[in-house]
Protein backbone atom coordinates (compact mmCIF):
# COMPACT_ATOMS: atom_id res chain seq x y z
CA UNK A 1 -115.40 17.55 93.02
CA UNK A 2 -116.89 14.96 95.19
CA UNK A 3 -120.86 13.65 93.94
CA UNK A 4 -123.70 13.61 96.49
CA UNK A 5 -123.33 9.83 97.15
CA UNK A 6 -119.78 10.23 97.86
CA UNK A 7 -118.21 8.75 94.98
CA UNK A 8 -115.99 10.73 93.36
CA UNK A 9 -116.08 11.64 89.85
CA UNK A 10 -118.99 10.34 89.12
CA UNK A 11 -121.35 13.51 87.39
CA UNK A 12 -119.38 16.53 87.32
CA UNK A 13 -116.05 15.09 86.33
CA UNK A 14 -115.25 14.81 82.29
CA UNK A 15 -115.45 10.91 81.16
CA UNK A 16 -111.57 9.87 81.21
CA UNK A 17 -110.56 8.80 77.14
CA UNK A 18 -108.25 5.86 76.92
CA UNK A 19 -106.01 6.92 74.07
CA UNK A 20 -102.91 4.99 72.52
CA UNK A 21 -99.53 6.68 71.57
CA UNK A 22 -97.03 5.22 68.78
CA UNK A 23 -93.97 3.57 70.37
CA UNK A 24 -91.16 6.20 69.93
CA UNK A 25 -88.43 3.84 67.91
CA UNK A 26 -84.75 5.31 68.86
CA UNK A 27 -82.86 6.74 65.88
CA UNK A 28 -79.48 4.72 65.19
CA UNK A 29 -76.61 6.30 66.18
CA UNK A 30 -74.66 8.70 63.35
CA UNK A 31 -71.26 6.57 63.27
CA UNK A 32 -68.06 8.85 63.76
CA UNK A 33 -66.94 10.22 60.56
CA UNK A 34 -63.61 7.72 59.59
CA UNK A 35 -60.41 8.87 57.70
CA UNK A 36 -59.93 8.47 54.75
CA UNK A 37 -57.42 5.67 54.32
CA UNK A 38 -54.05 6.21 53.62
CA UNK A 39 -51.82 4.52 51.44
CA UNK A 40 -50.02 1.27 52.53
CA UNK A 41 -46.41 1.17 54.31
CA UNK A 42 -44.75 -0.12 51.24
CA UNK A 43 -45.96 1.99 49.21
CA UNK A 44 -45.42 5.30 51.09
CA UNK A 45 -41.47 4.09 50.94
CA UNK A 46 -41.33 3.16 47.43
CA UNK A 47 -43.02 5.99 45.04
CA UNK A 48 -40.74 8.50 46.63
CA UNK A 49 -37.74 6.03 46.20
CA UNK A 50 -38.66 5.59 42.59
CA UNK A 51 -39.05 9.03 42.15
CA UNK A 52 -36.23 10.27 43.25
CA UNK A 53 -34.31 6.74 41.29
CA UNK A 54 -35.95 8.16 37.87
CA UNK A 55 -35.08 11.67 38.31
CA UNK A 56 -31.85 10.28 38.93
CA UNK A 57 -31.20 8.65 35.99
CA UNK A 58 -32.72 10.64 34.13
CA UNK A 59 -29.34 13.05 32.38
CA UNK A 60 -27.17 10.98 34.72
CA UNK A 61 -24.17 11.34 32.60
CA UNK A 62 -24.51 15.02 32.26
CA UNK A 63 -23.60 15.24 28.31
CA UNK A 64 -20.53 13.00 29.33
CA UNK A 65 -19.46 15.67 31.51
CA UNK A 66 -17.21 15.75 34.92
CA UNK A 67 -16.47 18.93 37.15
CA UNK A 68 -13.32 19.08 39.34
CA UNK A 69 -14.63 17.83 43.00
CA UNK A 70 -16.04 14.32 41.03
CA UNK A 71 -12.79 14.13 38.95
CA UNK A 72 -10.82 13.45 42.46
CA UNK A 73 -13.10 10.85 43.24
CA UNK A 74 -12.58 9.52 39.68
CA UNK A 75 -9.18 9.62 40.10
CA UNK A 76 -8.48 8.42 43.67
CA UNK A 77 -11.20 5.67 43.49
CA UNK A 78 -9.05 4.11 40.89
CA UNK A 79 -5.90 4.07 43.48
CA UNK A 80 -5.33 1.14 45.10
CA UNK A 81 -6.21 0.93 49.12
CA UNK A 82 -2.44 1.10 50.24
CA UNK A 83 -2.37 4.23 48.18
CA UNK A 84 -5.47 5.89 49.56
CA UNK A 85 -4.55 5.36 52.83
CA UNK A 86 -1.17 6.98 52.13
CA UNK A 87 -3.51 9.81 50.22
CA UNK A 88 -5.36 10.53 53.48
CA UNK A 89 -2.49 11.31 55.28
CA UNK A 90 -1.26 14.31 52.83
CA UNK A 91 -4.95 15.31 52.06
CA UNK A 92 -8.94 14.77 51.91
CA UNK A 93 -9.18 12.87 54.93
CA UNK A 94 -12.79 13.81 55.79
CA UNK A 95 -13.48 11.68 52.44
CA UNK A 96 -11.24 8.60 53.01
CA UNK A 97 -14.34 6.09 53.56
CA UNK A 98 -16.25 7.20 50.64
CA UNK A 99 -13.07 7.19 48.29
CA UNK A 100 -12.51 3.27 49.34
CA UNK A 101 -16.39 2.57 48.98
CA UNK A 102 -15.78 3.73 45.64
CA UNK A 103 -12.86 2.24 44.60
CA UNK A 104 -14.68 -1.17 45.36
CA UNK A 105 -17.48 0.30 43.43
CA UNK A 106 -15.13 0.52 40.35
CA UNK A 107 -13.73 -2.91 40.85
CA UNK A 108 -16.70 -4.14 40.89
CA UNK A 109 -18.89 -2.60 38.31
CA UNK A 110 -16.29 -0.93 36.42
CA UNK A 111 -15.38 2.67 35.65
CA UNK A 112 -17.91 5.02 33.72
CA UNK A 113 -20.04 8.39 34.76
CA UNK A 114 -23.12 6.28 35.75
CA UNK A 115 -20.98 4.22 38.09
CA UNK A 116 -19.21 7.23 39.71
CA UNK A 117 -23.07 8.74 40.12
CA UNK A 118 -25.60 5.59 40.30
CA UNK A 119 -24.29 5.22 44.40
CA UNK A 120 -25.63 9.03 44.97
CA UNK A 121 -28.35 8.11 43.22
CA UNK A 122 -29.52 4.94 44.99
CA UNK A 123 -28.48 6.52 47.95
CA UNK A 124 -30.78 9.81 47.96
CA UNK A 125 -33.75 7.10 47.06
CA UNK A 126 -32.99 5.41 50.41
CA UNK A 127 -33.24 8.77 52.15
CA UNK A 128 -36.39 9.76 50.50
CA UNK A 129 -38.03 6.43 51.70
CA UNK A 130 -36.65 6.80 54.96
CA UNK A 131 -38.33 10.44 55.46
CA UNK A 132 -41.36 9.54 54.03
CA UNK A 133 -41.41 6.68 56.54
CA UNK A 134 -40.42 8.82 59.29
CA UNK A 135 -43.22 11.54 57.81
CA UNK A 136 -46.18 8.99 57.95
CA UNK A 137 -45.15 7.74 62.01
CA UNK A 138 -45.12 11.22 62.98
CA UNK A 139 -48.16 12.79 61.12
CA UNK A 140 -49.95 9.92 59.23
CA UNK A 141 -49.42 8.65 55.76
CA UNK A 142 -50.40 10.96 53.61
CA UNK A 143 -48.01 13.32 55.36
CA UNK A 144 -45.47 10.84 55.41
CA UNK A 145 -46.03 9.90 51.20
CA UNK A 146 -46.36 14.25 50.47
CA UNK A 147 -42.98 14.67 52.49
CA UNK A 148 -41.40 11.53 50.33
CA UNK A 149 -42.43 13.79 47.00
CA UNK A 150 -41.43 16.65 48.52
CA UNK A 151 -37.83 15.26 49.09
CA UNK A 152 -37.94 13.85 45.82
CA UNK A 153 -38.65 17.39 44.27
CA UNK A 154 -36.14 19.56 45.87
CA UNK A 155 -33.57 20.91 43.42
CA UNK A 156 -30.85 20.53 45.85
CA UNK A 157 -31.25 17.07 46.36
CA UNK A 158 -31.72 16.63 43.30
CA UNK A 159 -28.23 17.94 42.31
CA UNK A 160 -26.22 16.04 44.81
CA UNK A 161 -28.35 12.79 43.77
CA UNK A 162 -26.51 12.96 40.23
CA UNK A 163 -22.83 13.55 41.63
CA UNK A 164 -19.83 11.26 42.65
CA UNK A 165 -19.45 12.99 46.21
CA UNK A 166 -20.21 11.35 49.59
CA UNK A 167 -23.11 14.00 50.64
CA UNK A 168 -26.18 11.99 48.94
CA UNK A 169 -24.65 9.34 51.49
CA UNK A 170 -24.38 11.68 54.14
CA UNK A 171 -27.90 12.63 53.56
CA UNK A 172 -29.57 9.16 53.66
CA UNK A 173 -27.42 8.18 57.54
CA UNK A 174 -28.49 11.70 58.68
CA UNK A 175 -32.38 10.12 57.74
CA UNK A 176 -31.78 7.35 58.97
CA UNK A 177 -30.66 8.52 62.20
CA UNK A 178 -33.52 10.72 62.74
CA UNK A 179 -35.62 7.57 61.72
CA UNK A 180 -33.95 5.92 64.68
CA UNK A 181 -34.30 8.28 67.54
CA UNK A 182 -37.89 8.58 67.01
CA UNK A 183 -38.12 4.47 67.10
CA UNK A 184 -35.81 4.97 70.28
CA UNK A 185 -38.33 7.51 71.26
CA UNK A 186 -41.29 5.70 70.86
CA UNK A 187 -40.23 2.42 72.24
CA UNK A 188 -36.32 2.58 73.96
CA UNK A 189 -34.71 -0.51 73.13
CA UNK A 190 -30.72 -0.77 73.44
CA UNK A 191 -30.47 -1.87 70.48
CA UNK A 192 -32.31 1.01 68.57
CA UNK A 193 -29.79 3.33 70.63
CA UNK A 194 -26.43 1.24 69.35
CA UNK A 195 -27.79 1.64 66.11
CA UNK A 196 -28.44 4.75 66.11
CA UNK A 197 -24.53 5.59 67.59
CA UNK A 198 -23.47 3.24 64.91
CA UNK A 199 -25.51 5.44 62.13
CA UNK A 200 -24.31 8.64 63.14
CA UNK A 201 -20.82 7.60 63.30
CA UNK A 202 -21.10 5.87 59.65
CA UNK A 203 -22.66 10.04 58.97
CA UNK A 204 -19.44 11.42 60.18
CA UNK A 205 -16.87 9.12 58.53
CA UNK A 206 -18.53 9.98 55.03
CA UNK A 207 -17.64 13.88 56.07
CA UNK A 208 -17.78 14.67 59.91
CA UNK A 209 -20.11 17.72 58.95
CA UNK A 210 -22.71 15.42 59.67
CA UNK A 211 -22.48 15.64 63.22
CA UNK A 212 -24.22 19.04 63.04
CA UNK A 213 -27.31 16.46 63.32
CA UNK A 214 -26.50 15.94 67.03
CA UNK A 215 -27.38 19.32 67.97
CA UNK A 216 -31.20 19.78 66.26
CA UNK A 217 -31.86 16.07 67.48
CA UNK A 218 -30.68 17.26 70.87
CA UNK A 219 -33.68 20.32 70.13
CA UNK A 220 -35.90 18.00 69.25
CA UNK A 221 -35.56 16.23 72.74
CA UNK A 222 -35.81 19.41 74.28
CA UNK A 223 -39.11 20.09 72.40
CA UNK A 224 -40.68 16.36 72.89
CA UNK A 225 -39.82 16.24 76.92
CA UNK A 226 -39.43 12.46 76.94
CA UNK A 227 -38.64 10.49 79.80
CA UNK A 228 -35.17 10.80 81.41
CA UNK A 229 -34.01 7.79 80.55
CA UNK A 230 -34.25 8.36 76.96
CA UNK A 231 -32.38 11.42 77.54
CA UNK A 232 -29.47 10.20 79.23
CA UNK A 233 -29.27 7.25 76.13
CA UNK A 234 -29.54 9.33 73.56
CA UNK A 235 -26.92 11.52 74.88
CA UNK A 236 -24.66 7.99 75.54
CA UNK A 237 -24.89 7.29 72.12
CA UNK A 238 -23.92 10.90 70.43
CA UNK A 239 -21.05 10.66 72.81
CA UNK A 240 -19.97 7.34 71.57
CA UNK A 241 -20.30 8.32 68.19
CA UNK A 242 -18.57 11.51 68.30
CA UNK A 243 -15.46 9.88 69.92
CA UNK A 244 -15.42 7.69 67.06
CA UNK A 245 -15.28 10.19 64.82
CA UNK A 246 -12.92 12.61 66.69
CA UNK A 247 -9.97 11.04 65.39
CA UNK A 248 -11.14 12.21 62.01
CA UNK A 249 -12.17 15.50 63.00
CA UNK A 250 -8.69 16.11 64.29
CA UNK A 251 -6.55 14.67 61.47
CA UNK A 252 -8.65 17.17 58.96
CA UNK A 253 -8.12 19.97 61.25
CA UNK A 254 -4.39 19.07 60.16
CA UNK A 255 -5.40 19.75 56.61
CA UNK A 256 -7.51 22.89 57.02
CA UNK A 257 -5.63 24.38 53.97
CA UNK A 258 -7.96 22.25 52.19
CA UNK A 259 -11.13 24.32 52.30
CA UNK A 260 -9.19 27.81 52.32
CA UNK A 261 -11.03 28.49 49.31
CA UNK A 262 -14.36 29.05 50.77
CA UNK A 263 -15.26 32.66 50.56
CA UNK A 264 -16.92 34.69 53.51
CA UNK A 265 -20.70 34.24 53.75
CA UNK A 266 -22.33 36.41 50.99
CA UNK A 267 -25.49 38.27 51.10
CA UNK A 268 -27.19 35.38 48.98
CA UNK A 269 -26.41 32.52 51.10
CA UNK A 270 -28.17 34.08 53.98
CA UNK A 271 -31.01 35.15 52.42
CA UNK A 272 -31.19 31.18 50.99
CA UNK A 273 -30.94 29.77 54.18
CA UNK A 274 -33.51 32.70 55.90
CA UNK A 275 -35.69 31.57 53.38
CA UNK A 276 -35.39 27.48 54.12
CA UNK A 277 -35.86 28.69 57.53
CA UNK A 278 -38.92 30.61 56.80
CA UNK A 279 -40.65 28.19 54.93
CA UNK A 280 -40.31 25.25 57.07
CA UNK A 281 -41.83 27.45 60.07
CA UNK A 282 -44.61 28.58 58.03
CA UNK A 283 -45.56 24.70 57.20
CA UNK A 284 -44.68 24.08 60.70
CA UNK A 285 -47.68 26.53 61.74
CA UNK A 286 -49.77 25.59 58.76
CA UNK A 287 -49.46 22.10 60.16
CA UNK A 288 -50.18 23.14 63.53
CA UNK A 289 -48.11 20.37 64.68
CA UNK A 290 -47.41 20.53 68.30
CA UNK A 291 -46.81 17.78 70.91
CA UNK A 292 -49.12 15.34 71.05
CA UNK A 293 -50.52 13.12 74.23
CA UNK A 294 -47.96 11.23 75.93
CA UNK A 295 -45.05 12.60 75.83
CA UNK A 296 -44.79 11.28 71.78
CA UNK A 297 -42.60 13.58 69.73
CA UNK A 298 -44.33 15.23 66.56
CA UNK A 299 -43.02 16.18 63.54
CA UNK A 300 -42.47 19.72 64.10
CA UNK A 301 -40.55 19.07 67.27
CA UNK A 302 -38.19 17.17 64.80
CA UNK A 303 -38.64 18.69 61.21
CA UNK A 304 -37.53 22.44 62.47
CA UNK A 305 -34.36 21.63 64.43
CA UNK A 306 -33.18 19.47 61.61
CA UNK A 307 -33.70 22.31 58.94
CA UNK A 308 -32.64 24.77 61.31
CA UNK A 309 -30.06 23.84 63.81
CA UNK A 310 -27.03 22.18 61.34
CA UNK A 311 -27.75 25.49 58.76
CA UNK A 312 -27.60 28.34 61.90
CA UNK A 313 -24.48 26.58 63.40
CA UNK A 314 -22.42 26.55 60.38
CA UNK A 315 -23.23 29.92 59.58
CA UNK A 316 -22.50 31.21 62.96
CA UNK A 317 -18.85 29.39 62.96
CA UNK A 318 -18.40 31.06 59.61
CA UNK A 319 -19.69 34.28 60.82
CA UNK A 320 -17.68 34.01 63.71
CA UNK A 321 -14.33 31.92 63.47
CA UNK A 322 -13.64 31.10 59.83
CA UNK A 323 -15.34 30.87 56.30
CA UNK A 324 -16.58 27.52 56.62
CA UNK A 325 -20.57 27.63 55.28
CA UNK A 326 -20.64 25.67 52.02
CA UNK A 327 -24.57 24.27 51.19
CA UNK A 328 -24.03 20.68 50.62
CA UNK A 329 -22.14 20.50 53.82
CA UNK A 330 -25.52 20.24 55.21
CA UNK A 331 -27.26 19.34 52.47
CA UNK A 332 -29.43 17.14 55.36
CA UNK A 333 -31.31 20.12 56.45
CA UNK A 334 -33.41 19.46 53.66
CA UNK A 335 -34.91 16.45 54.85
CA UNK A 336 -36.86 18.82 57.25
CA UNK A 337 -37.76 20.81 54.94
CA UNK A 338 -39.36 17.96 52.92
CA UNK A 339 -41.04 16.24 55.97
CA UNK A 340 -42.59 19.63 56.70
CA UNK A 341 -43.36 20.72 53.07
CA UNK A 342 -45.54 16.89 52.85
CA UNK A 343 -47.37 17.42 56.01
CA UNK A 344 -48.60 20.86 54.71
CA UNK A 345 -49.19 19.79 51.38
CA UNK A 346 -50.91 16.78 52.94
CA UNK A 347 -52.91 18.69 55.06
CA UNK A 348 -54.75 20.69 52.37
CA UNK A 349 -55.46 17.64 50.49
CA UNK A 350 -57.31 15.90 53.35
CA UNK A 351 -59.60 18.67 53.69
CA UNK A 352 -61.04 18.51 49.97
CA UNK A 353 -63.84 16.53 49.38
CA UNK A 354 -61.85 14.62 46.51
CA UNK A 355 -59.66 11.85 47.83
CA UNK A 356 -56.58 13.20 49.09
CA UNK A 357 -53.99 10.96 46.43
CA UNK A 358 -55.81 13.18 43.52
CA UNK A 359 -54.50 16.40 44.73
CA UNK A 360 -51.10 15.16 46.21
CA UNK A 361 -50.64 13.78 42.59
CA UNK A 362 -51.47 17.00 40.94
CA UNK A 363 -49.56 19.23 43.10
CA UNK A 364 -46.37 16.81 42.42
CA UNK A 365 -47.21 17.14 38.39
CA UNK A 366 -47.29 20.68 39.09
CA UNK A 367 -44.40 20.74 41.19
CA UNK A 368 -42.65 18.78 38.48
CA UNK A 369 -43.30 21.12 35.87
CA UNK A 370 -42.70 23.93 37.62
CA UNK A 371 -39.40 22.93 38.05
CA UNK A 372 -38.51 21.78 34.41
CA UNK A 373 -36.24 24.71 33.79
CA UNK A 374 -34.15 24.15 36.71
CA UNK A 375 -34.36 20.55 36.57
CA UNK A 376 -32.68 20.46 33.15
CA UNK A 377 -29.80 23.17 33.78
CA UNK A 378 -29.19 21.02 36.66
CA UNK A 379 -28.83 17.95 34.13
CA UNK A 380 -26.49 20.37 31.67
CA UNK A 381 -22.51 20.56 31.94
CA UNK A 382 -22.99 24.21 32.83
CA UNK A 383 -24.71 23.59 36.02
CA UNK A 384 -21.60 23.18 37.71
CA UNK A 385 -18.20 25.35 38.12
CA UNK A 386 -16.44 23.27 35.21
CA UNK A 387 -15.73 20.26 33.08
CA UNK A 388 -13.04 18.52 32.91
CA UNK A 389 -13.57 15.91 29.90
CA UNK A 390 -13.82 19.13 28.02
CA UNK A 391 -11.22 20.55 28.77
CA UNK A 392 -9.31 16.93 28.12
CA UNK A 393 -11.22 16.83 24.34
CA UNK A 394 -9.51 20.57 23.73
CA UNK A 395 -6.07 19.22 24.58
CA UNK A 396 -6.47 16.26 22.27
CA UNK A 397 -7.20 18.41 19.59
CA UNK A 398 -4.39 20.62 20.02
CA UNK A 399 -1.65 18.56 21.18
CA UNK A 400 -0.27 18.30 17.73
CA UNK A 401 0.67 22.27 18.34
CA UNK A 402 3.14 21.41 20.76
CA UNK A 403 5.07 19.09 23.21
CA UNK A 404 4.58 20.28 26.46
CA UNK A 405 1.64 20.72 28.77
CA UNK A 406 1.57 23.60 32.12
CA UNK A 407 -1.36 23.73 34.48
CA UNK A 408 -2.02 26.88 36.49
CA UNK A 409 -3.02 26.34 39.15
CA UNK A 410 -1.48 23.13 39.58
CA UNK A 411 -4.91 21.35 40.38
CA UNK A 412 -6.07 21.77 36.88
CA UNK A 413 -3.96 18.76 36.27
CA UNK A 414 -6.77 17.16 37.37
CA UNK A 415 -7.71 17.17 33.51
CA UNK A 416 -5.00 14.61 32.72
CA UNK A 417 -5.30 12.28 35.53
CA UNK A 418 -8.83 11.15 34.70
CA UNK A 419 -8.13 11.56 30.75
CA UNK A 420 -4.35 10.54 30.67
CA UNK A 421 -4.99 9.56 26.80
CA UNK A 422 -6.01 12.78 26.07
CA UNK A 423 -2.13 13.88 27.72
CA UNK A 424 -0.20 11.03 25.43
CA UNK A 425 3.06 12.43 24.43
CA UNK A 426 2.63 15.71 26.20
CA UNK A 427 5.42 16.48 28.83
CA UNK A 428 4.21 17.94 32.13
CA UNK A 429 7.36 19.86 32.56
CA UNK A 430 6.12 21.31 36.00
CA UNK A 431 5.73 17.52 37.18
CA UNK A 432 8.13 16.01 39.53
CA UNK A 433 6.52 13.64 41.48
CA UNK A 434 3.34 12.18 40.16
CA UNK A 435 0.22 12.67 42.48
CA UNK A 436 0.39 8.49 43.40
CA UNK A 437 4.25 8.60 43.80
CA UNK A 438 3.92 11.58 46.15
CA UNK A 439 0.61 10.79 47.80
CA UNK A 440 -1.05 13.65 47.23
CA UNK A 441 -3.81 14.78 44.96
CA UNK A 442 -2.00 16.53 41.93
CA UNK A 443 1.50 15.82 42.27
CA UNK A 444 4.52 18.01 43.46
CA UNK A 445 5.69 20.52 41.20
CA UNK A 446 9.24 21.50 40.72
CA UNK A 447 10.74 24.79 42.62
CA UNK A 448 9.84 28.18 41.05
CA UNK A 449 13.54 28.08 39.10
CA UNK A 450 13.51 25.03 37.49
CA UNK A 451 10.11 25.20 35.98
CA UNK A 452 11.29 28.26 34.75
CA UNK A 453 13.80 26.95 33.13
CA UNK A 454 12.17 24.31 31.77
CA UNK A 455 9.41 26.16 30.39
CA UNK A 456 12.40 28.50 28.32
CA UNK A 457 13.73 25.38 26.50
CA UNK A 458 10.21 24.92 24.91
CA UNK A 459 9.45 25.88 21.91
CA UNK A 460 4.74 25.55 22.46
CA UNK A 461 3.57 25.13 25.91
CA UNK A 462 -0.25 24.21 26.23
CA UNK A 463 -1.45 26.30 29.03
CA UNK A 464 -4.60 24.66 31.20
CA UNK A 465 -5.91 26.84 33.13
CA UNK A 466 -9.40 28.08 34.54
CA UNK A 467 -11.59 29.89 32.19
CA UNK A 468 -11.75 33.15 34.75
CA UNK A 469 -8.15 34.43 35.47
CA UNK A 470 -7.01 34.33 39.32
CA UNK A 471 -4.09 36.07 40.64
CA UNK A 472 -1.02 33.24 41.61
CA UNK A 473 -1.50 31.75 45.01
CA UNK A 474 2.24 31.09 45.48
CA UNK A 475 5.41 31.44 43.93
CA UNK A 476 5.61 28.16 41.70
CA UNK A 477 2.14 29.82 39.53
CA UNK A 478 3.98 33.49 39.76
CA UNK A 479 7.18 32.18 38.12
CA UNK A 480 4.79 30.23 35.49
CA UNK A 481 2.97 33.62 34.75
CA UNK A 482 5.61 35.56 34.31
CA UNK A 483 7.72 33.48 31.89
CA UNK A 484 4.53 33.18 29.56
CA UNK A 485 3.97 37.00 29.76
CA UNK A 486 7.53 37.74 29.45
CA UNK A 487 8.80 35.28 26.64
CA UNK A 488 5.64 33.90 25.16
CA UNK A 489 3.33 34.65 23.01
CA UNK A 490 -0.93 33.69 22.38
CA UNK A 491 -1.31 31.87 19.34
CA UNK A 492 -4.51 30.73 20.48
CA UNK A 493 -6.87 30.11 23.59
CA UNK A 494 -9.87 28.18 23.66
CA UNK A 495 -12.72 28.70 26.97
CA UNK A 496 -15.28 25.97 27.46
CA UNK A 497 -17.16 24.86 30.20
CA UNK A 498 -15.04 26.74 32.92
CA UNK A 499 -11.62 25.81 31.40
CA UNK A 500 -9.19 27.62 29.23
CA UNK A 501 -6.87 26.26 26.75
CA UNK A 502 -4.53 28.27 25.76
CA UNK A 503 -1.60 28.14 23.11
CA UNK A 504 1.97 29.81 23.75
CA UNK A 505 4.60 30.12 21.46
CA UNK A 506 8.15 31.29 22.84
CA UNK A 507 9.43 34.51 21.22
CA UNK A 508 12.60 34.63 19.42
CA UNK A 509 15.21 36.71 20.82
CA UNK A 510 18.58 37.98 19.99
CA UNK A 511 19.93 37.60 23.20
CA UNK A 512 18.44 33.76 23.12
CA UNK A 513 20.69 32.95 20.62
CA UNK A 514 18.53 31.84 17.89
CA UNK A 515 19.25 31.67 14.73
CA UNK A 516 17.61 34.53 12.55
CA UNK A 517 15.84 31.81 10.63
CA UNK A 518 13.98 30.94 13.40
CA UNK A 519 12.63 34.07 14.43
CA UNK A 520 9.34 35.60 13.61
């Protein structure tokens, strides 16, 4: 309100107070909470790697024990190059490679159980390292060291890491492979691609099952969306791998006889492989793992085609066309299983307040001890179908009984080609070509009539045989069967570790001949 003289705010206005306020100081900014560090590179690779190399060793030999699939590596290994070659031609081809990587293996290190094993062995290390490697550049370290345990853990693997078979070999390319299409992937270089050919090919030489991998790696491009040009390279190099190997897949198609023992698909086996299935998709969602930014694949997109894909083909072909579904064929598959089974584990131990190796370490101890009963039949001569060294010891102990030796089927003679000192002064009477003579794996057998006839002019005949009775699969084993039921007698029969032993003794007949002194 304006005074009288004019001025304004001069009586009626309040007297203006000068005050003073505090200078506001600006709070420092709360820093972005930072992950919790992960372990190093190295050391991601190696604890699984010596893992799954002490687990391995651990029981290697088995209680000095050798089932019938190792015992024709045994024996073939020990051929000489010339003579596998000629092998392949009559039989095994799908495991030519691996027998002449181990006959070097012999030559070089010398025959025993923990050289016919140790390659496995060092091989399933290199394929733990190698998903655990792949595990940590898809979903970070921890994932990638949890899926490395995980690997290490698995019963299955940890079967085929103690035995003298190609598949732990199979297993670590098939790793490697999928180690090198998500390099190729992340940065396409021609010669990550002609490795990658070159790996897969190596994959099918060892056994041509292998190839299986072409079709979940082909899912996980479907899944990831890369670039076209990555496409059309990946799918040269699958092409030039597979001709390489379709040489191979056609000679064993000549030899198909070979896995006519496979039984149709049981009950059991599906619900196994429903159950791999299952679990990998419910770490898969766990891990809600889906495509990241940039077209980058992640490790759903290629942990669920790998345990998926091989395991539903093979089944459907055996399904479908022929008994063919056999687990170690694609043993692989569980390298999925293992990435995805790490990045779940992995996951829950990031989100406790502890740090995250303290829980990954306890749920491996756990793991571990979990396992202890299976882990230990798998290390016990009963964990597989039969032994052969056993059988070999029985024969030694009886082959003062009698001079001549029989083996029903005729593959049981597998026994005295890896033990042939066990066999010394035994006639094979059946025998007529040995199995290096004839190229094959367990010799050629006289016809039906002369081992007939041969097995009348003994006196004893040790019968080898398997421990559960089969019916005769030809004519040769039907004319064995019925002379022993006909003019032989048990005296004895021994049954360990899948093999029987058995002790004939001819009966004495009038119309043989004999003299009356000789007969019971």
């Amino acid at each position: 309100m304006p005074s009288p003289t004019g001025h304004p705010g001069t009586l009626l206005d309040p007297p203006t107070v000068a005050t003073s306020r505090p200078p506001v100081v600006p709070r420092p900014p709360v820093p972005p909470a930072t992950p919790r560090p992960g372990p190093s590179r190295a050391l991601t690779a190696a604890v699984p790697a010596g893992l799954v190399i002490s687990l391995g060793l651990w029981g290697i030999t088995r209680q000095d024990s050798m089932w019938r699939d190792e015992a024709a590596t045994w024996q073939v290994a020990h051929r000489s190059l010339p003579e596998i070659w000629q092998l392949l031609g009559h039989a095994d081809v799908v495991h030519g490679l691996y027998y002449a990587l181990m006959h070097v293996v012999f030559g070089a290190f010398g025959d025993s159980l923990l050289t016919l094993r140790l390659p496995s062995v060092l091989a399933m290390a290199v394929a733990a390292s190698l998903a655990a490697d792949l595990g940590a550049r898809l979903a970070g370290r921890w994932s990638g060291l949890g899926a490395g345990l995980a690997f290490a853990l698995l019963p299955t693997l940890q079967t085929y890491a103690q035995e003298g078979r190609p598949y732990a070999m199979v297993t670590a390319t098939v790793a490697l492979a999928s180690w090198l299409l998500v390099a190729a992937m992340h940065r396409p270089r021609a010669r990550t691609w002609s490795a990658y050919a070159v790996v897969v090919l190596l994959g099918a030489l060892l056994n041509w099952f292998s190839l299986l991998v072409l079709p979940a790696h082909a899912a996980t491009l479907a899944l990831a969306r890369p670039h076209r040009i990555v496409r059309v390279r990946w799918l040269l190099a699958a092409s030039t791998a597979v001709l390489g190997a379709l040489p191979l897949v056609l000679a064993s198609r000549g030899q198909s006889r070979q896995v006519s023992w496979i039984q149709p698909t049981s009950p059991g086996t599906l619900y196994t492989v429903a159950a791999t299935i299952l679990a990998a998709g419910g770490c898969a969602l766990l891990r809600r793992a889906h495509r990241s930014a940039g077209g980058q694949v992640s490790l759903a997109a290629v942990a669920v085609p790998l345990c998926a894909v091989p395991q539903l083909l093979l089944l459907a072909v055996s399904l479908t066309w022929q008994p063919l579904y056999v687990g170690r064929y694609v043993l692989f598959a569980h390298i999925g299983l293992a990435l995805l089974l790490g990045a779940a584990i992995a996951t829950l131990a990031t989100r406790l307040p502890t740090h995250p190796g303290v829980p990954l370490a306890a749920v491996t101890a756990l793991a571990f001890l979990a396992l202890l009963p299976v882990e230990q039949h798998i290390r016990s001569p009963h964990s597989r179908v039969d032994d052969v060294l056993a059988a070999a010891t029985l024969v030694d102990a009886a082959r003062g009984q009698g001079a001549a030796v029989v083996f029903l089927p005729s593959a049981r003679r597998d026994t005295a080609l890896v033990t042939p000192a066990a066999f010394h002064g035994l006639r094979d009477i059946a025998l007529a070509q040995h199995p290096v003579e004839s190229a094959t794996l367990h010799g050629i057998e006289t016809d039906p009539g002369t081992t007939a006839r041969a097995m009348l002019r003994e006196r004893h005949i040790i019968l080898i045989s398997d421990a559960e009775s089969r019916p005769a699969r030809n004519a040769r084993d039907r004319a064995k069967q019925r002379i022993l039921r006909e003019h032989f007698t048990k005296r004895s029969t021994t049954i360990q570790r899948g093999r029987s032993i058995t002790l004939y003794e001819r009966i004495d007949r009038p119309d043989h001949n004999q003299p009356a002194a000789n007969r019971p």
